[in-house]
Protein backbone atom coordinates (compact mmCIF):
# COMPACT_ATOMS: atom_id res chain seq x y z
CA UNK A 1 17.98 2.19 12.62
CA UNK A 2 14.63 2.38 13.47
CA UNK A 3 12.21 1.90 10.80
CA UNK A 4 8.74 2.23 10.85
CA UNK A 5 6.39 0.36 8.35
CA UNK A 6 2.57 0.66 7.53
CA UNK A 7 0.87 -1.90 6.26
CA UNK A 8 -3.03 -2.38 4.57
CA UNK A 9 -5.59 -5.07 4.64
CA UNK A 10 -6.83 -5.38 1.60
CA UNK A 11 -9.39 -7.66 -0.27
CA UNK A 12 -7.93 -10.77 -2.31
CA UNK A 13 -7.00 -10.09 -5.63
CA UNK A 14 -9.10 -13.13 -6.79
CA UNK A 15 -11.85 -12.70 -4.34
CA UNK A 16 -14.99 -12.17 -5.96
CA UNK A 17 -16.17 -8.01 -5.21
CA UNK A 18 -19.29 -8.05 -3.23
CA UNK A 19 -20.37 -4.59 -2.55
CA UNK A 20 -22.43 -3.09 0.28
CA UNK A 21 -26.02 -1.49 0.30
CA UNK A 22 -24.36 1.79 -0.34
CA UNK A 23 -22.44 0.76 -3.12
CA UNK A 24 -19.36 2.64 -1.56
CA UNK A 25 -17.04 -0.38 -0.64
CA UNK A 26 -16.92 -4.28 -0.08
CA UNK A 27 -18.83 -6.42 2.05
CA UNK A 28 -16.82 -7.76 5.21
CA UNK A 29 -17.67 -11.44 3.93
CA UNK A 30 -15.06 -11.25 1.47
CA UNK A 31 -11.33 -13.00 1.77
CA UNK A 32 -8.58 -10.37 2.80
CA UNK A 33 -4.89 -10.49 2.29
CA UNK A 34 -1.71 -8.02 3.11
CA UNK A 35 -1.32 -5.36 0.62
CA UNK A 36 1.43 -6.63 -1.72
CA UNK A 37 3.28 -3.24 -2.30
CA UNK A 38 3.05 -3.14 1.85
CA UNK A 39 5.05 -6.84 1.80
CA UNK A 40 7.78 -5.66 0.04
CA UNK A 41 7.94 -2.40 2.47
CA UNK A 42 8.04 -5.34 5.22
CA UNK A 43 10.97 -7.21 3.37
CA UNK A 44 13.03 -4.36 3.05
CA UNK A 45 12.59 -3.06 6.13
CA UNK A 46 13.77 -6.40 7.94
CA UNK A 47 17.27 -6.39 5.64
CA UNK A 48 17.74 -2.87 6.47
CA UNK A 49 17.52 -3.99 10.18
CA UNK A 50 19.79 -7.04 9.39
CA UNK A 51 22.27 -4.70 7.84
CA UNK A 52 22.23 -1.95 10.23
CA UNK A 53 20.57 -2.90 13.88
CA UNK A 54 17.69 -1.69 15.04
CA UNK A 55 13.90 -2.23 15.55
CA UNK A 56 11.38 -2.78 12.74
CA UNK A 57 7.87 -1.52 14.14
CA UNK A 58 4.36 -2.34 11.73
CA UNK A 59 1.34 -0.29 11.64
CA UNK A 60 -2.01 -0.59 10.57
CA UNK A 61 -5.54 0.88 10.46
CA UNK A 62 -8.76 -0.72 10.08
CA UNK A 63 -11.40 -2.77 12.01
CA UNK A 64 -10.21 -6.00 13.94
CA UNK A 65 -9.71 -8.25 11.21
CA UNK A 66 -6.92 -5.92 10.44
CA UNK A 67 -4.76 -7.52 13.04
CA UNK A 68 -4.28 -10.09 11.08
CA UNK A 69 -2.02 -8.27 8.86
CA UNK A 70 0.09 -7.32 12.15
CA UNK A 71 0.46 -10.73 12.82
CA UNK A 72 1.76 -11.91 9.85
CA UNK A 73 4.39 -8.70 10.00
CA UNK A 74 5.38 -10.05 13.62
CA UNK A 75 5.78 -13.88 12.28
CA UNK A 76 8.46 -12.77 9.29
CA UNK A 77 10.48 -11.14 12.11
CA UNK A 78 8.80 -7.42 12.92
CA UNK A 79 10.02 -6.51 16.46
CA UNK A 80 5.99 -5.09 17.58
CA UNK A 81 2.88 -3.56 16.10
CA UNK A 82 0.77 -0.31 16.36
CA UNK A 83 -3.09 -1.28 15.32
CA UNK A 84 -5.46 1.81 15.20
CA UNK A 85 -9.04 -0.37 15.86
CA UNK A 86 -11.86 0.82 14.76
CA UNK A 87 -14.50 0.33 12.06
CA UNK A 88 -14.44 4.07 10.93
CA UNK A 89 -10.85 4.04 9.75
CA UNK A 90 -11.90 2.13 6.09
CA UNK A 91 -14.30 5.16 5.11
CA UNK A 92 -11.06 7.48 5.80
CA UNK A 93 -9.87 9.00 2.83
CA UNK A 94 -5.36 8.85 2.41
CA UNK A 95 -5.17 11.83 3.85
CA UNK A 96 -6.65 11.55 6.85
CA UNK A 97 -5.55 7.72 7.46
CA UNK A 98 -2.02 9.27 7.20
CA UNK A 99 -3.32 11.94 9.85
CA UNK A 100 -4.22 9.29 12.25
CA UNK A 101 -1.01 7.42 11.74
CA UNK A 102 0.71 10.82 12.54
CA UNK A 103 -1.03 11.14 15.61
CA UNK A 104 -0.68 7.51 16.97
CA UNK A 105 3.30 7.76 16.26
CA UNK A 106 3.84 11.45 17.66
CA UNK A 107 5.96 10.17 20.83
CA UNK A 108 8.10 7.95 18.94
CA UNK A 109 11.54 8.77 16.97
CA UNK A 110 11.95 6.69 13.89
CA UNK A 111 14.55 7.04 11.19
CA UNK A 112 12.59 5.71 8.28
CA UNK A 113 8.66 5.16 7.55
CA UNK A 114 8.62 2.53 4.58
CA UNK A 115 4.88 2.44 2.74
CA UNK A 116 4.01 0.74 -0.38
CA UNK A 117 3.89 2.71 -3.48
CA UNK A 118 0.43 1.96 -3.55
CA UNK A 119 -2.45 0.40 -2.38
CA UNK A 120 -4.16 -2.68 -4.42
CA UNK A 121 -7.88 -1.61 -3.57
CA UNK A 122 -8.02 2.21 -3.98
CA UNK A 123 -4.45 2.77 -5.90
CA UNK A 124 -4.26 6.41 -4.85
CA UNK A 125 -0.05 6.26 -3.98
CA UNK A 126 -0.73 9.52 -1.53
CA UNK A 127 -0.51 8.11 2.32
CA UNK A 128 2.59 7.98 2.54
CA UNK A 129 3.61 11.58 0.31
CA UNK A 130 1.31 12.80 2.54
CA UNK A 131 2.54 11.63 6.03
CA UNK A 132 5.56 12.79 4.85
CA UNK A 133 3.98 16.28 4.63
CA UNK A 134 2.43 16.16 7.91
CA UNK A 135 5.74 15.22 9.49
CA UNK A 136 7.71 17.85 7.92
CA UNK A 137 10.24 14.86 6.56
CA UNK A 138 11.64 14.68 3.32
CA UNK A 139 10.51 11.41 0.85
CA UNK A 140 11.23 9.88 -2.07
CA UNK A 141 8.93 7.61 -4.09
CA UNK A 142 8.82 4.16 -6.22
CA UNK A 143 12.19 3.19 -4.25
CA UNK A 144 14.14 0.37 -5.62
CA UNK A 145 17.22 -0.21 -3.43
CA UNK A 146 18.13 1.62 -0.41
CA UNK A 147 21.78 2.10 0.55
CA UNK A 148 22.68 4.09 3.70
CA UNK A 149 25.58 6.56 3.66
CA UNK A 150 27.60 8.87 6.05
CA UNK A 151 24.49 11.57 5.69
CA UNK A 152 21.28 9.48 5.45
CA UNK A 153 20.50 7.15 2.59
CA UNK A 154 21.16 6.95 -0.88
CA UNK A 155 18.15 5.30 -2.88
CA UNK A 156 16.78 4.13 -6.51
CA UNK A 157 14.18 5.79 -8.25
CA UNK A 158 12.07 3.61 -10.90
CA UNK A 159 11.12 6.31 -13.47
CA UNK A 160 9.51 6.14 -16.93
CA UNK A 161 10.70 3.78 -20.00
CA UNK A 162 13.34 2.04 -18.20
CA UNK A 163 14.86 4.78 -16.56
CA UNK A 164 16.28 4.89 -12.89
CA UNK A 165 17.30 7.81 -10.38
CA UNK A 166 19.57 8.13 -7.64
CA UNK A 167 18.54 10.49 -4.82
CA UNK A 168 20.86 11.50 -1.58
CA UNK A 169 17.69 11.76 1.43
CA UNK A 170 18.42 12.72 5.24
CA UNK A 171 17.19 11.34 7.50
CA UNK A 172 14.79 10.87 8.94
CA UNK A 173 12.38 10.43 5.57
CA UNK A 174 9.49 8.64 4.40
CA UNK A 175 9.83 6.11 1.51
CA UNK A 176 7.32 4.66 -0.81
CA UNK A 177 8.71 0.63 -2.04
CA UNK A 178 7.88 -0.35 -5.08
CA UNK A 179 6.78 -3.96 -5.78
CA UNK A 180 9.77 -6.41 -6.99
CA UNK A 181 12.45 -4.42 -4.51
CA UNK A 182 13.28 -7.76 -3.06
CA UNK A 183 12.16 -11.30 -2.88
CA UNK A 184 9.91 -11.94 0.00
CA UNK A 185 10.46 -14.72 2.71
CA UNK A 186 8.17 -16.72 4.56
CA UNK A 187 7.31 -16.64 8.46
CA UNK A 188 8.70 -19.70 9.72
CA UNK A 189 7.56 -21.72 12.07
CA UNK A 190 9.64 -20.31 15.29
CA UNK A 191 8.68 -16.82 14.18
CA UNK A 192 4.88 -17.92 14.30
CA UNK A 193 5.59 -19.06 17.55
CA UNK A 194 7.63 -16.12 18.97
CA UNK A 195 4.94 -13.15 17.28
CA UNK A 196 1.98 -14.40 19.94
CA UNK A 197 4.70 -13.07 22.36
CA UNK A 198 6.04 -9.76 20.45
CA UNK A 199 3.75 -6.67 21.91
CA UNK A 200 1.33 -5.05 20.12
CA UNK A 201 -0.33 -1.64 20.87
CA UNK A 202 -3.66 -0.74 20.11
CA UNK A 203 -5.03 2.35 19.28
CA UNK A 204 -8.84 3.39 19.21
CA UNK A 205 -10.07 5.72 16.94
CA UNK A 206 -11.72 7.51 19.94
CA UNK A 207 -7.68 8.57 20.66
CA UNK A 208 -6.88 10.25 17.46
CA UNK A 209 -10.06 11.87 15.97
CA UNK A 210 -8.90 15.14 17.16
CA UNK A 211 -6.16 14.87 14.55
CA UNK A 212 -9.50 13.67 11.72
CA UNK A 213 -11.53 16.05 9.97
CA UNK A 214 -13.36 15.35 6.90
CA UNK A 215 -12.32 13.43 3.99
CA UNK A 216 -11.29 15.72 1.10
CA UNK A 217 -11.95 12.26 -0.86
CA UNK A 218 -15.20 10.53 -1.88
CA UNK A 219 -16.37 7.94 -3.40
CA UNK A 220 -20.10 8.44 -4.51
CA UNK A 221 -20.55 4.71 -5.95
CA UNK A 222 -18.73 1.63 -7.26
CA UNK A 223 -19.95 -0.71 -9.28
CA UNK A 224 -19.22 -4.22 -10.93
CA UNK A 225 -18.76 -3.32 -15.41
CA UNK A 226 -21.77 -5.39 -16.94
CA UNK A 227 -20.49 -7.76 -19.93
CA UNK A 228 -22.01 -7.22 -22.94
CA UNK A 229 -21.34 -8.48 -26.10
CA UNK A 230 -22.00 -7.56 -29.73
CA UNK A 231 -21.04 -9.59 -33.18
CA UNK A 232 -20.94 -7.24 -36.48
CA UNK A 233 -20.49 -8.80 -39.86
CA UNK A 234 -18.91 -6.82 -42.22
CA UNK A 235 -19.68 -7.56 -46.20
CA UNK A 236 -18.63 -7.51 -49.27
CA UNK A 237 -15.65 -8.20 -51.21
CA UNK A 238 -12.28 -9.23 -49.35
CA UNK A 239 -10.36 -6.45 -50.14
CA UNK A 240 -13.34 -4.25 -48.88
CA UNK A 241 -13.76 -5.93 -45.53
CA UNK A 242 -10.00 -6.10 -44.94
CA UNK A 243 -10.09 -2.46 -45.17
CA UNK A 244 -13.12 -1.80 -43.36
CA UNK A 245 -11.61 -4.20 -40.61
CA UNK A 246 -8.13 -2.13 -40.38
CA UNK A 247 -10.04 0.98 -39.80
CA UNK A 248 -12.22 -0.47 -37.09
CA UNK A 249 -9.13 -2.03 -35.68
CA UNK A 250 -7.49 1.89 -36.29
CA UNK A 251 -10.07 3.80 -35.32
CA UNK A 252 -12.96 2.36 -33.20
CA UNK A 253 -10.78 -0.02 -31.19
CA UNK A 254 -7.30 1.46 -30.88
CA UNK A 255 -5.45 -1.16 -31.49
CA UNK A 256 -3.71 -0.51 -34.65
């Protein structure tokens, strides 16, 4: 089986959010990390090969500090990568990003793309719906488990209030993993060692702008909330400010 993973830089959860000039994204002096939903892709992905044979591939977009989300993918047992360079890609919108990844896969044959159900910076959930589109391959989202059968897969939906779905999907398909599918391993030492030998192939944006046209997405400015804070004594008798308190609490805040 030949399963094909992409994977997101993204800033640190605890980082602290510098923006640019523009106000449109962060600064690059910020700490980045691998996208957690894209981690769990990663995991699942490598059991699926452990089950079934095969070759786990990684992909990623974004400028070269992006790499170093490839290389951790290698080092926890990924058989190569597929890096699309260039400082452009981060202003693409999903739908485009999932254009480019479309064009820098077109010659290969996988079975399965794995994304995560979501991204921990811009939380759309569309690149991977999308690639699916653009590939003319069936999908399923918010997978947890993945069981392969005599006519493709059979996988687990997470749905609303506790409720789960089982889908029968050909192959091949695009799948979105949801957080908590597995329990993620570490890159030991050997594989370390062994991903500064793996390959990795790099694609500049220069080779698949043809397939970019203008994001259908925009963001015209973000912005850091400014604390405020406001005290507000309420008077009178106990039984009055007990009442007046419940219908703030009711009412105003939306707690109640």
């Amino acid at each position: 089986m030949k399963i094909l993973v992409c994977m997101k830089q993204v800033p640190q959860k605890d980082a602290p959010l510098k923006l640019n000039e523009a106000g449109t994204w962060i600064r690059e002096d910020v700490s980045y990390e691998v996208n957690e939903p894209d981690a769990f892709a990663l995991e699942e992905a490598l059991r699926q090969r452990e089950k079934h044979s095969g070759e786990v591939v990684v992909v990623t977009a974004g400028p070269a500090r992006a790499q170093q989300v490839l290389r951790e993918a290698l080092a926890k047992g990924a058989d190569r990568a597929i890096h699309l360079e260039g400082d452009g890609l981060v202003a693409l919108d999903a739908y485009n990003t999932a254009r480019a990844i479309a064009a820098a896969i077109k010659d290969e044959k996988f079975d399965l793309i794995f994304t995560g159900l979501q991204s921990d910076d811009y939380g759309y959930a569309q690149t991977g719906v999308i690639l699916a589109e653009i590939l003319g391959w069936p999908h399923a989202t918010i997978i947890m488990q993945i069981e392969k059968n005599e006519g493709g897969i059979r996988v687990k939906r997470e749905l609303e209030a506790g409720f789960f779905q089982f889908v029968d999907v050909p192959l091949p398909a695009v799948l979105t993993i949801q957080s908590g599918i597995n329990k993620l391993r570490y890159a030991t030492l050997i594989g370390i060692k062994q991903a500064k030998a793996k390959p990795m192939r790099k694609v500049a944006l220069e080779e698949v702008q043809s397939a970019i046209g203008s994001n259908l997405q925009k963001i015209e400015k973000l912005y850091i909330p400014q604390k405020s804070k406001n005290t507000e004594f309420l008077e009178g008798a106990p039984a009055e400010v007990a009442k007046k308190l419940v219908d703030r609490l009711k009412n105003e805040v939306r707690v109640l």
